[in-house]
Protein backbone atom coordinates (compact mmCIF):
# COMPACT_ATOMS: atom_id res chain seq x y z
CA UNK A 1 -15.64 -15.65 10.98
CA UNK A 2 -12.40 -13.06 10.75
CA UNK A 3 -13.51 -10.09 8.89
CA UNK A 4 -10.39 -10.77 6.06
CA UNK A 5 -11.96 -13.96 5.65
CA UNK A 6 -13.01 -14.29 1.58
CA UNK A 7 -12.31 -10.86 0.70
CA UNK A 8 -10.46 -10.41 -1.96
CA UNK A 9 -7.39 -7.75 -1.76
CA UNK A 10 -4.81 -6.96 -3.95
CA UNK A 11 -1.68 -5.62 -2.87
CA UNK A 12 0.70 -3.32 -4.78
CA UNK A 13 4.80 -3.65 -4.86
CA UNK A 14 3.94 -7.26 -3.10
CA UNK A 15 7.40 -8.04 -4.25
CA UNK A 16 8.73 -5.54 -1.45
CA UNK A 17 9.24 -6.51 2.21
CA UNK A 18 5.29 -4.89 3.24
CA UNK A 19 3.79 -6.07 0.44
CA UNK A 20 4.84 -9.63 0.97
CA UNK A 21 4.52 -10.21 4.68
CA UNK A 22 0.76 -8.30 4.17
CA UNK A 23 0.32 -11.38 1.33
CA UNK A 24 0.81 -13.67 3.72
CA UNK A 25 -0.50 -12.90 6.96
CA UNK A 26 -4.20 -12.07 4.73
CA UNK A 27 -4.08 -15.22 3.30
CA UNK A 28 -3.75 -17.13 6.55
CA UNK A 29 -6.55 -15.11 8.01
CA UNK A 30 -8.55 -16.10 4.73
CA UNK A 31 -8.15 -13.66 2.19
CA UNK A 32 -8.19 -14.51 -1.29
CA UNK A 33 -5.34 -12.05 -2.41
CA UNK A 34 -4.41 -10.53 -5.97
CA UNK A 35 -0.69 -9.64 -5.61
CA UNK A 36 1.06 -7.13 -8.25
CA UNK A 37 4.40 -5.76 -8.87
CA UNK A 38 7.08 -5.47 -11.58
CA UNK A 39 9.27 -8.67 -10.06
CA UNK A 40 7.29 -11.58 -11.51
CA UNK A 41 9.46 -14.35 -10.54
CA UNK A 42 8.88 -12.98 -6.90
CA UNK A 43 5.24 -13.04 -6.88
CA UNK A 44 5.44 -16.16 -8.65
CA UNK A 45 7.45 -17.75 -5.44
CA UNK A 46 5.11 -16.18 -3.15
CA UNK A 47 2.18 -17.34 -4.70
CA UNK A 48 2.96 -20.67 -5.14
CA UNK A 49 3.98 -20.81 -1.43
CA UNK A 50 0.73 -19.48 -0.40
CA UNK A 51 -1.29 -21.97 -2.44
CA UNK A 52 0.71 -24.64 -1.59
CA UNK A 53 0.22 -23.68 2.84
CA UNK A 54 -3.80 -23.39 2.09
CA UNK A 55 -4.21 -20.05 1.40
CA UNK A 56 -5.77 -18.15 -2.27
CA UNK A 57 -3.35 -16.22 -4.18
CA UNK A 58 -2.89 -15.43 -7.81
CA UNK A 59 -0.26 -12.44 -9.45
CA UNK A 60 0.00 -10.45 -12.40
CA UNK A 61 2.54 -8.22 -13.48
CA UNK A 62 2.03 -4.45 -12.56
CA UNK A 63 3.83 -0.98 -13.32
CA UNK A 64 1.88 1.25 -11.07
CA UNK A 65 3.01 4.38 -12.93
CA UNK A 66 1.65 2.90 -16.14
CA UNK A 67 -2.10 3.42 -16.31
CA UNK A 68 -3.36 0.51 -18.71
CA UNK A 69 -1.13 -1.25 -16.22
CA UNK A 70 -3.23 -0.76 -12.89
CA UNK A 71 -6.26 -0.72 -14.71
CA UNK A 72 -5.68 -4.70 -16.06
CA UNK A 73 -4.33 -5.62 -12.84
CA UNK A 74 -7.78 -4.35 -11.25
CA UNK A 75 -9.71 -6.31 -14.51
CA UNK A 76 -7.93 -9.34 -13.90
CA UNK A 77 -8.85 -9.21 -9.95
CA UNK A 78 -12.23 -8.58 -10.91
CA UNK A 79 -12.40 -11.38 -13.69
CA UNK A 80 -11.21 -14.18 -10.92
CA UNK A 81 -12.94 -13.56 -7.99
CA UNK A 82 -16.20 -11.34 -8.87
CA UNK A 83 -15.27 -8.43 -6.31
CA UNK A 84 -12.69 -5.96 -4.81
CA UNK A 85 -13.12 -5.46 -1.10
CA UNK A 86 -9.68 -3.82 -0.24
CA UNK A 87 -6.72 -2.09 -1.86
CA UNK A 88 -3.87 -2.17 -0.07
CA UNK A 89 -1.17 0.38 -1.88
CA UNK A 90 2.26 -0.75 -0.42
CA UNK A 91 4.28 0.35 -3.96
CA UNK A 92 6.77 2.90 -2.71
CA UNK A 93 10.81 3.75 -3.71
CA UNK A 94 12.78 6.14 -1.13
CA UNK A 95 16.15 7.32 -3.11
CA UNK A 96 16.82 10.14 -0.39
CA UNK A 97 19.27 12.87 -1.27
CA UNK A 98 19.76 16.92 -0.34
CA UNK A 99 17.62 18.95 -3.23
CA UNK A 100 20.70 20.83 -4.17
CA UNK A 101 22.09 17.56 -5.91
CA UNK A 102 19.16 18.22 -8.42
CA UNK A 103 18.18 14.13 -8.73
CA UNK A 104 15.12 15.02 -11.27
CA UNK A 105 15.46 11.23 -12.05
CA UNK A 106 14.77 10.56 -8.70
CA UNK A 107 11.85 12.86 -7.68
CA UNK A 108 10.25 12.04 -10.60
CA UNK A 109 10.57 8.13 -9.81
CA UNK A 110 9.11 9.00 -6.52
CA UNK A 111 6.13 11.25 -7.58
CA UNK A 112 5.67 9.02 -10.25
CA UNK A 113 5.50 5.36 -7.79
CA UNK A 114 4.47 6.94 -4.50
CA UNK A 115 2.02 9.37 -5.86
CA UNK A 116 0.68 8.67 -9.25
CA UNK A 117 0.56 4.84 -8.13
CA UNK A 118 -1.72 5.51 -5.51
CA UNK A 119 -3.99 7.84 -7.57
CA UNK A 120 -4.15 5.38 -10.30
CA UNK A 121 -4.44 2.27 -7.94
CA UNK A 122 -7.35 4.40 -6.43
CA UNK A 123 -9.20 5.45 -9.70
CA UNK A 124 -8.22 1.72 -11.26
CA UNK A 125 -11.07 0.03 -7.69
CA UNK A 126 -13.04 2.53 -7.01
CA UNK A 127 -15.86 2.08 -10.15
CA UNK A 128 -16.11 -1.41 -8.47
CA UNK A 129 -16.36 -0.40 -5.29
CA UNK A 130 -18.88 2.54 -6.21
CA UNK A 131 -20.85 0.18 -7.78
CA UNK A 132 -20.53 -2.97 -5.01
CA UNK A 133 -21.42 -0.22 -1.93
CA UNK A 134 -18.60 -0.77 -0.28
CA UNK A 135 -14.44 -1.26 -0.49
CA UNK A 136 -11.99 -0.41 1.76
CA UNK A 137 -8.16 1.48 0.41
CA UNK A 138 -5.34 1.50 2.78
CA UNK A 139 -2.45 3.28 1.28
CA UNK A 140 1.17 3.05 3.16
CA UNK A 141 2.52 6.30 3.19
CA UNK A 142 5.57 5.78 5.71
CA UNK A 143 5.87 9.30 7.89
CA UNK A 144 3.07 10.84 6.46
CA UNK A 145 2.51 12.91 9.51
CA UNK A 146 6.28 13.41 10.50
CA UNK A 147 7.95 16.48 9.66
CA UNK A 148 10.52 17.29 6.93
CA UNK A 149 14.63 16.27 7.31
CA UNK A 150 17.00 16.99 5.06
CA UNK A 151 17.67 15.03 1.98
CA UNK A 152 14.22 13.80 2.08
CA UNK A 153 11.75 16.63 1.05
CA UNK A 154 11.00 15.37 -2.10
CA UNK A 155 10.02 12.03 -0.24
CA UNK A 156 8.52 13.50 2.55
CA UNK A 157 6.78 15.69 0.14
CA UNK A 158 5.14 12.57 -1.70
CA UNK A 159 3.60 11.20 1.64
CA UNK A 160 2.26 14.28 2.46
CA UNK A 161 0.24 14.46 -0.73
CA UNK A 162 -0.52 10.34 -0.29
CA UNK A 163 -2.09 11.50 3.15
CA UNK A 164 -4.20 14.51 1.98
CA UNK A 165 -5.68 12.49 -1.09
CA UNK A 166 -6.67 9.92 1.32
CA UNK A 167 -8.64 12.28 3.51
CA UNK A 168 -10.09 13.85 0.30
CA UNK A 169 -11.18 10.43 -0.74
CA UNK A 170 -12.47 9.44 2.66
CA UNK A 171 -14.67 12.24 2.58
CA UNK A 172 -15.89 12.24 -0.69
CA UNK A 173 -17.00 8.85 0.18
CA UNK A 174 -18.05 8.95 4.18
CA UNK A 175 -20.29 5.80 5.22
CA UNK A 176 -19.36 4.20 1.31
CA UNK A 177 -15.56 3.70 1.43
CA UNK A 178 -13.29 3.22 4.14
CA UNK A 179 -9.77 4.72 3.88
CA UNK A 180 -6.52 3.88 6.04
CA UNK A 181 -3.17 5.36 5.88
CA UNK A 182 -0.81 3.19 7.71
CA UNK A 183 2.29 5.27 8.50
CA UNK A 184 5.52 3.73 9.94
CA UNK A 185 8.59 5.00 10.77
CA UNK A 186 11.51 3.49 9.34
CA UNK A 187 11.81 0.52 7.48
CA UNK A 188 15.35 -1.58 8.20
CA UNK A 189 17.80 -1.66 5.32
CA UNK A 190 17.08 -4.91 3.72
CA UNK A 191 13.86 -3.29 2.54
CA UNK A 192 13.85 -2.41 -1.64
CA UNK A 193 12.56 1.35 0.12
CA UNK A 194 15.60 2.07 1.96
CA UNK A 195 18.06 0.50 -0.95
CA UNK A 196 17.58 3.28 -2.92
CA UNK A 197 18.99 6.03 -0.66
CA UNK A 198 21.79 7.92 -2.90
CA UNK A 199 22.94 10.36 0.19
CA UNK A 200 25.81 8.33 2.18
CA UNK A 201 24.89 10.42 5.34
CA UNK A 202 21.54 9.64 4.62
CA UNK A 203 22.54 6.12 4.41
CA UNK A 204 24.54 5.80 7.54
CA UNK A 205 21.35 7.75 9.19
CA UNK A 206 19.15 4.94 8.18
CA UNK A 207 21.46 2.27 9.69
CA UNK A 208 21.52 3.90 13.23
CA UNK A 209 17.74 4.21 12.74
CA UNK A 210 17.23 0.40 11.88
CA UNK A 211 17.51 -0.72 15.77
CA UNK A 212 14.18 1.52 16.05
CA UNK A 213 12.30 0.33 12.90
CA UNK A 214 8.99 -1.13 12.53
CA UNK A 215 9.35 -4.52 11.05
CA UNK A 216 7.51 -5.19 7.99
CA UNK A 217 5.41 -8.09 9.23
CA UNK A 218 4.45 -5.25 12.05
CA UNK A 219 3.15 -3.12 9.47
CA UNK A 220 1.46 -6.12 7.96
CA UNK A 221 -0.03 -6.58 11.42
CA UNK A 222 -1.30 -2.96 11.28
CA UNK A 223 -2.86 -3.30 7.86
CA UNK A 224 -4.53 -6.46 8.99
CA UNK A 225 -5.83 -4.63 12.17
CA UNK A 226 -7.07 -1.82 10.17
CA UNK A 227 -9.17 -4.54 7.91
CA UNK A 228 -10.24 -6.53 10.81
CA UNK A 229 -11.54 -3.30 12.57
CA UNK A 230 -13.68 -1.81 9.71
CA UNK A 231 -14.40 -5.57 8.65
CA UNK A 232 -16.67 -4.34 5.75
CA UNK A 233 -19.90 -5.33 4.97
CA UNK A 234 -22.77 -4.70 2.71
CA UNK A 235 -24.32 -2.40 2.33
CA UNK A 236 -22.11 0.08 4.69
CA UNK A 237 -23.95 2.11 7.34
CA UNK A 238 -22.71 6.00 7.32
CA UNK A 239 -21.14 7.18 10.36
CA UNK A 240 -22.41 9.48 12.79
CA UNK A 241 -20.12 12.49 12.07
CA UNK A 242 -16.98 12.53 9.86
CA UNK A 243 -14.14 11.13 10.82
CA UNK A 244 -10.89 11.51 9.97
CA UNK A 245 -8.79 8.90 7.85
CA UNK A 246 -7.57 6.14 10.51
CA UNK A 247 -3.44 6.24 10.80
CA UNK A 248 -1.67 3.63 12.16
CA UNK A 249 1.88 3.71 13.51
């Protein structure tokens, strides 16, 4: 039996290009999954087709800056199915432009969605997964390890910080709680991410970059892999010696 196979994972921004094609490539492997985002008549439509090709999938509306927000769409999770086995954070906005254009809007929109949803996505599973013995939080922090250009240090900035909580968390919680960043590149235009660049040189950057960028059902394939790998059990055996937070891409 796959190791997705009746877990049950819910996916932040499912609405967006990663979060969908993660939705459905779990729920053909057998995944029951919980999908939230702020577009309800998207999850709606993706739900529906799920259910309808064989698969488990039920929605609620989520805000992940909005704490009562994260912590109902981990209740109602909970309520259906019993258990959280993974979190898969794929929430994420990318409105790139050069600091000296002082967007506060913007870098607050991104430290608000990019960080403070994964912190509150985090702290919204883990007393369920503390208490089950075992869980498994992949956050998608595109070029988390990748240096700094300009326009993008605010952004860059944000998946930095996604990358160092998840090592903090991983080791807080060695043998207990698996934790995967998942790091692509560049995600191609159509994507809600790279819609919100406000720097027109930024902009025409990202189009010459497309040809190179990982596609989202790629990083759903990733995200998948990272699940099948660990495929989590319980109770979980500690490792050996620590190991570092898996990245992917």
């Amino acid at each position: 039996m796959s190791a997705i196979q009746e877990k049950v994972v819910l996916i932040t921004g499912a609405s967006g290009d990663i979060g969908e094609a993660t939705a459905r490539l779990l729920a053909r492997r057998g995944a029951s999954v919980v999908l939230g985002a702020r577009r309800t008549d998207k999850l709606e439509a993706l739900a529906a087709e799920i259910n309808a090709t064989g698969g488990s999938a039920s929605f609620q509306h989520l805000d992940v800056t909005h704490r009562p927000s994260m912590e109902a769409f981990a209740e109602f999770a909970f309520d259906a199915h019993g258990q959280i086995d993974v979190l898969v954070n794929a929430a994420g906005v990318m409105p790139m432009s050069p600091l000296w254009n002082r967007k506060i809007e913007e870098w607050e929109l991104m430290i608000d969605v990019n960080l403070r949803g994964v912190l509150l996505g985090v702290a919204a599973v883990l007393p369920t997964m503390q208490l089950q013995g075992w869980g498994h939080i992949v956050n998608v922090a595109p070029v988390a390890m990748r240096g700094v250009s300009p326009e993008s240090a605010v952004y860059h900035g944000t998946q930095y910080a996604v990358n160092a909580i998840s090592e903090g968390l991983r080791q807080e919680h060695e043998g207990r709680l698996h934790v995967t960043v998942v790091s692509p590149d560049v995600m191609g235009l159509a994507d809600p991410l790279a819609e919100r660049i406000a720097a027109s040189y930024s902009f025409e950057r990202m189009r010459t970059r497309r040809r190179l960028a990982v596609p989202a059902d790629g990083v759903a394939r990733s995200i998948a892999g990272a699940i099948e790998g660990y495929g989590i059990t319980a109770p979980m055996r500690s490792s050996a010696r620590p190991r570092p937070a898996e990245h992917a891409w």
